[in-house]
Structure formats: C-alpha cells, structure tokens
C-alpha atoms as a PDB file:
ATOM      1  CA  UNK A   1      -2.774  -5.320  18.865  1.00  0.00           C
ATOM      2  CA  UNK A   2      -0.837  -8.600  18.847  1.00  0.00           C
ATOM      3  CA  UNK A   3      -0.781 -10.158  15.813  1.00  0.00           C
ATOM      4  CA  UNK A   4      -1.464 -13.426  16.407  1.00  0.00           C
ATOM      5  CA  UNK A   5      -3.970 -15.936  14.835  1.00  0.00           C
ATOM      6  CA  UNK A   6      -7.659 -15.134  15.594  1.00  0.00           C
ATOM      7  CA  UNK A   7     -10.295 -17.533  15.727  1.00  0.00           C
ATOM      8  CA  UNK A   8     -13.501 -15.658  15.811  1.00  0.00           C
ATOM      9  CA  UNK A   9     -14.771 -12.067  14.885  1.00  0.00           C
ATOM     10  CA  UNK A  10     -15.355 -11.557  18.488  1.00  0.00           C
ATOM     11  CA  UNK A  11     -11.872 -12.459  19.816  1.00  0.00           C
ATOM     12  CA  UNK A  12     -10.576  -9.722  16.969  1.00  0.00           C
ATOM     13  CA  UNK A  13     -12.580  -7.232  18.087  1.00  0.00           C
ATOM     14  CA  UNK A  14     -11.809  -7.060  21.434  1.00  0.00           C
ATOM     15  CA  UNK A  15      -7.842  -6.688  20.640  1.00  0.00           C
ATOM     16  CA  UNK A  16      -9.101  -3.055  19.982  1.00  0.00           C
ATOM     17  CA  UNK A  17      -9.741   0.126  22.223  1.00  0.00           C
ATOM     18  CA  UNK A  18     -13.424   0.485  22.853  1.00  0.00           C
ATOM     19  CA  UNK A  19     -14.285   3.239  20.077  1.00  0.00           C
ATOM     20  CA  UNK A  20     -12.597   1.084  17.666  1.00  0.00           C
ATOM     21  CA  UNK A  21     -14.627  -2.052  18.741  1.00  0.00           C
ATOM     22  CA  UNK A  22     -17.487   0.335  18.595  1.00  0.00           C
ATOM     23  CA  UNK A  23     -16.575   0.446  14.713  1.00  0.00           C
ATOM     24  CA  UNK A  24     -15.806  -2.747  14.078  1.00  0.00           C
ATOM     25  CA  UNK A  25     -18.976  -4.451  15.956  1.00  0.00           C
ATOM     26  CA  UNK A  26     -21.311  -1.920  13.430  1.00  0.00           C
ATOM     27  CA  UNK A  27     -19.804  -2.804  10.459  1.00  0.00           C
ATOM     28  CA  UNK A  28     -20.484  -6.402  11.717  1.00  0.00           C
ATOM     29  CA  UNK A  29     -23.802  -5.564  11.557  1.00  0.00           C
ATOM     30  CA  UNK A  30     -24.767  -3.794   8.672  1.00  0.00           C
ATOM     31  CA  UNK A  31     -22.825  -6.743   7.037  1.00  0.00           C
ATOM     32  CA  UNK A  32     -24.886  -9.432   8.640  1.00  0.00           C
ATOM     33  CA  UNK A  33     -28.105  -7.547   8.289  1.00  0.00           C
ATOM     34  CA  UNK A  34     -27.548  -7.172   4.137  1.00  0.00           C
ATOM     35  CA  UNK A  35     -26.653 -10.915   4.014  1.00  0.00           C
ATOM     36  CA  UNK A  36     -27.980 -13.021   6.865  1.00  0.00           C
ATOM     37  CA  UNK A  37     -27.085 -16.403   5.021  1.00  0.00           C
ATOM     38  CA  UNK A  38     -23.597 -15.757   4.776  1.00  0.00           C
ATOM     39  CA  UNK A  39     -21.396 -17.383   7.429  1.00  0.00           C
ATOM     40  CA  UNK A  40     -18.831 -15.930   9.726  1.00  0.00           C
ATOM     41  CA  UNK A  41     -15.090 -16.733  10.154  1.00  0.00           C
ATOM     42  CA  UNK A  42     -11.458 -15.164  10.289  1.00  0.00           C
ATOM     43  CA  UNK A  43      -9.157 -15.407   6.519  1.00  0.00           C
ATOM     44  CA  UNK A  44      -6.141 -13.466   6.077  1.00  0.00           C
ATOM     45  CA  UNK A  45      -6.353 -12.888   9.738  1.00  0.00           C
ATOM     46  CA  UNK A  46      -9.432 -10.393   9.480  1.00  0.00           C
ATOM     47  CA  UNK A  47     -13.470 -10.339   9.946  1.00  0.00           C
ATOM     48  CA  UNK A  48     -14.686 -12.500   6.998  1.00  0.00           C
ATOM     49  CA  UNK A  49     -18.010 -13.281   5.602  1.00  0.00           C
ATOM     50  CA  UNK A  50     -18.580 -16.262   3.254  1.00  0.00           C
ATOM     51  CA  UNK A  51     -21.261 -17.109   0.711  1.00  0.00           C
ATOM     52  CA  UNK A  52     -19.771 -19.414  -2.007  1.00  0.00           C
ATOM     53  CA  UNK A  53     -16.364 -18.020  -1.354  1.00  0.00           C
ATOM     54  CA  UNK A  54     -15.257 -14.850   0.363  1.00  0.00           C
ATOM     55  CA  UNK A  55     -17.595 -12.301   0.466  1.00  0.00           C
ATOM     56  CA  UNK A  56     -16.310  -9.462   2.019  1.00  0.00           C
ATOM     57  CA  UNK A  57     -13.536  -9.048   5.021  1.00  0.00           C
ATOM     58  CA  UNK A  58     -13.341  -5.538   7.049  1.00  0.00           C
ATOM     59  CA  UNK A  59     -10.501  -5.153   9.403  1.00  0.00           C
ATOM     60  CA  UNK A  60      -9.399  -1.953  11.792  1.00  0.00           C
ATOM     61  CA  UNK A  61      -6.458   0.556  11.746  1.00  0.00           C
ATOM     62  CA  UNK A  62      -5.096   3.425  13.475  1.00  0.00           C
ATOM     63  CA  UNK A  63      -7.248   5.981  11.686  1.00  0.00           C
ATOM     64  CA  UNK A  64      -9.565   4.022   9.871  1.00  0.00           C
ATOM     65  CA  UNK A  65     -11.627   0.224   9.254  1.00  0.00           C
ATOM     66  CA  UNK A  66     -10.505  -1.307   6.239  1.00  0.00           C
ATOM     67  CA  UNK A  67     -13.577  -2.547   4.078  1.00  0.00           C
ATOM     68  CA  UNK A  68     -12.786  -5.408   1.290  1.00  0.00           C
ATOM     69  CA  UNK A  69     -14.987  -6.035  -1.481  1.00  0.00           C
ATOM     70  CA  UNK A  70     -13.356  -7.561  -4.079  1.00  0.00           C
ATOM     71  CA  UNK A  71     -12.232  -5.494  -6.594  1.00  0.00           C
ATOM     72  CA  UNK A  72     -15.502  -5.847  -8.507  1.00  0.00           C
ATOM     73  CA  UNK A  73     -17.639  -4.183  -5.165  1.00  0.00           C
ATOM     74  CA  UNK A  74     -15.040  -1.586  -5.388  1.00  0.00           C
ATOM     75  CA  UNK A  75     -15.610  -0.446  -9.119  1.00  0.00           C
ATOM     76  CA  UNK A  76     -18.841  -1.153  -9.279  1.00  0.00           C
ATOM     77  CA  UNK A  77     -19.660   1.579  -6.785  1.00  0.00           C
ATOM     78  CA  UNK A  78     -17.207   3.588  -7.695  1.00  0.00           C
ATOM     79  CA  UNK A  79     -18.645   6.929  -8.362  1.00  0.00           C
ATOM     80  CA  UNK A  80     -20.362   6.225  -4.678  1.00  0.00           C
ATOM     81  CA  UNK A  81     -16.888   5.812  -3.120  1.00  0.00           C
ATOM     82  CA  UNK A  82     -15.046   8.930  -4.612  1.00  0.00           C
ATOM     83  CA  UNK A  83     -14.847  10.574  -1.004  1.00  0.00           C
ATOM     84  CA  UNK A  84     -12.792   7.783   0.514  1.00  0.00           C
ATOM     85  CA  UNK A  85      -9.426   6.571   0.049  1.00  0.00           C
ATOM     86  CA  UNK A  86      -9.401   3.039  -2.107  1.00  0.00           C
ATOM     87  CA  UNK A  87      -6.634   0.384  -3.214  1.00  0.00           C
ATOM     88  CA  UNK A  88      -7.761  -2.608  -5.504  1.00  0.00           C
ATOM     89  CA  UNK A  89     -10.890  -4.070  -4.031  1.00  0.00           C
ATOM     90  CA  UNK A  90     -10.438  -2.259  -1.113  1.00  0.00           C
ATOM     91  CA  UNK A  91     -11.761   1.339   0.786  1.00  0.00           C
ATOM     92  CA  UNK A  92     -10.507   2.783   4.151  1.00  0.00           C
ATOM     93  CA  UNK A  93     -13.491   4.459   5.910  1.00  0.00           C
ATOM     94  CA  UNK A  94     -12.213   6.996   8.147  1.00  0.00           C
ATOM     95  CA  UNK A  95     -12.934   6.371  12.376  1.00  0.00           C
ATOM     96  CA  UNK A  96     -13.355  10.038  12.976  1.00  0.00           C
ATOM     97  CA  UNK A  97     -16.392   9.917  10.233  1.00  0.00           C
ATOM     98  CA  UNK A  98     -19.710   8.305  10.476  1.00  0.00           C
ATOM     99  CA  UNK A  99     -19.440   5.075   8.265  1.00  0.00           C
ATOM    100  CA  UNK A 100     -22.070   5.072   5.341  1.00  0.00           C
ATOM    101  CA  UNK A 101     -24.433   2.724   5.919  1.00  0.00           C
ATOM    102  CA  UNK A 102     -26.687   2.757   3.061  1.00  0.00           C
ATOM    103  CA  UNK A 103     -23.582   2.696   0.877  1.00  0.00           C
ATOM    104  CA  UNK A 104     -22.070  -0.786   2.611  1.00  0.00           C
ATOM    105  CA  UNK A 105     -25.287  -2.083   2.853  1.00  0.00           C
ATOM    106  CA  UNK A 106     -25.934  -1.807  -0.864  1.00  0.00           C
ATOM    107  CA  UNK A 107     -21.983  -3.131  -1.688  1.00  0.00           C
ATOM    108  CA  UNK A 108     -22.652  -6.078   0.190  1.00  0.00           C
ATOM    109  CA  UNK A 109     -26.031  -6.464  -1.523  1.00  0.00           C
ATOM    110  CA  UNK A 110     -24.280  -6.360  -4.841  1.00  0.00           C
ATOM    111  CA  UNK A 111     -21.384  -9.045  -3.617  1.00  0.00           C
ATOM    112  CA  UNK A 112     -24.128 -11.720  -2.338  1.00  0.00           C
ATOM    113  CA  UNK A 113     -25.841 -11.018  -5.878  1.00  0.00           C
ATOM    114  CA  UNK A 114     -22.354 -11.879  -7.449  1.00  0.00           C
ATOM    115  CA  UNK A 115     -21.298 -14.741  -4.716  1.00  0.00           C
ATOM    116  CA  UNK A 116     -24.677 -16.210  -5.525  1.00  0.00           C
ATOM    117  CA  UNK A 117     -24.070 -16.906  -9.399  1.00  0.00           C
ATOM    118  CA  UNK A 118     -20.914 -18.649  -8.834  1.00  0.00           C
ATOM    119  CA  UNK A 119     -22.644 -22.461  -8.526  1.00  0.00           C
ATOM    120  CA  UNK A 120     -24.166 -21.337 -11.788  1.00  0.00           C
ATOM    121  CA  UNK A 121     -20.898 -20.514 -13.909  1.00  0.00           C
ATOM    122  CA  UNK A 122     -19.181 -23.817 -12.457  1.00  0.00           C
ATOM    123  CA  UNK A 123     -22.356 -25.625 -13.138  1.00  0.00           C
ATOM    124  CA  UNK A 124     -22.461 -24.269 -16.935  1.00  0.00           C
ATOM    125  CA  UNK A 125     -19.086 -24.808 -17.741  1.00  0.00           C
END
C-alpha cells in the first residue's frame, strides 16, 4: 500500500488485496448499520466515522484490521475484548478469524450513545 493521502473509504479500500478489502468493506458495514447518522470520511489517514466528533476509525494490516474506539469503547467492553490484542483505545482483530459482529456492533452502539451527549456537556457548561 502507498501511503499517500486518501480521500474516501472506498479509494482506501481498494489499496488492499481482495480478502483484505473483503474485511475492511464488512467492518464498513456493521459500522454503518449500528449508526446510520454518522457521516463518512478519511482522519489520520484511515476509515473514519463522525457523529459530533470522531466516532470510531478502523484501518487494515498485514495480519489484522485495526478497530479504534476511543479509549473509553475500549474499557468499557473490556471483559468482551480479552481474546484480542488491545493498545489504548484501540483492538487488532485478527484476518484469519471471523470478526465479532455482535461485539462491534454493540461498541459502536455505546460510542454514538457517548458522541451523542457531547452538545449536552458543551451546552451545560
């Protein structure tokens, strides 16, 4: 992969071989199926959604796709996320293992929840 500056989801994507994009176009997916109102776009040259900020980014890697919560998705599913390899606010799901759906799905569910409340707190203070 070149690394050079993307300017959709779908021109990432397609810098990777076919299994990988395979990967890559289901996380798109799940994410846009647990939070249809937030928008797409490229930050820190990887996959981004936004919803009143960053909401989550996924990118791909030799031997696995990268899946960034915040560190506040991470711990607060972290019991769920024991099996898989982590770094702050982020877990690496392994491409030779099926990715687990129900367990994005509900992390994303979680960050809208949080992304959602963040008019509120500016609003408050």
């Amino acid at each position: 992969m070149e690394n050079k500056g993307f300017t959709s989801i779908d021109e990432y994507i397609q810098t990777f071989p076919e299994a990988t994009q395979k990967r890559l176009k289901e996380m798109r997916s799940l994410i846009k199926a647990a939070a249809p109102e937030a928008s797409e776009k490229i930050s820190y040259q990887m996959p981004t959604f936004y919803l009143n900020g960053n909401l989550v980014h996924f990118a791909a890697f030799k031997n696995h796709i990268g899946f960034y919560p915040a560190p506040t998705g991470v711990a607060a599913f972290q019991d769920d996320l024991k099996a898989y390899k982590q770094g702050k606010g982020s877990v690496q799901f392994p491409l030779d293992e099926p990715l687990p759906v129900d367990l994005i799905r509900r992390i994303v569910a979680y960050r809208v929840e949080e992304n959602m409340r963040k008019p509120e707190k500016k609003a408050r203070k």
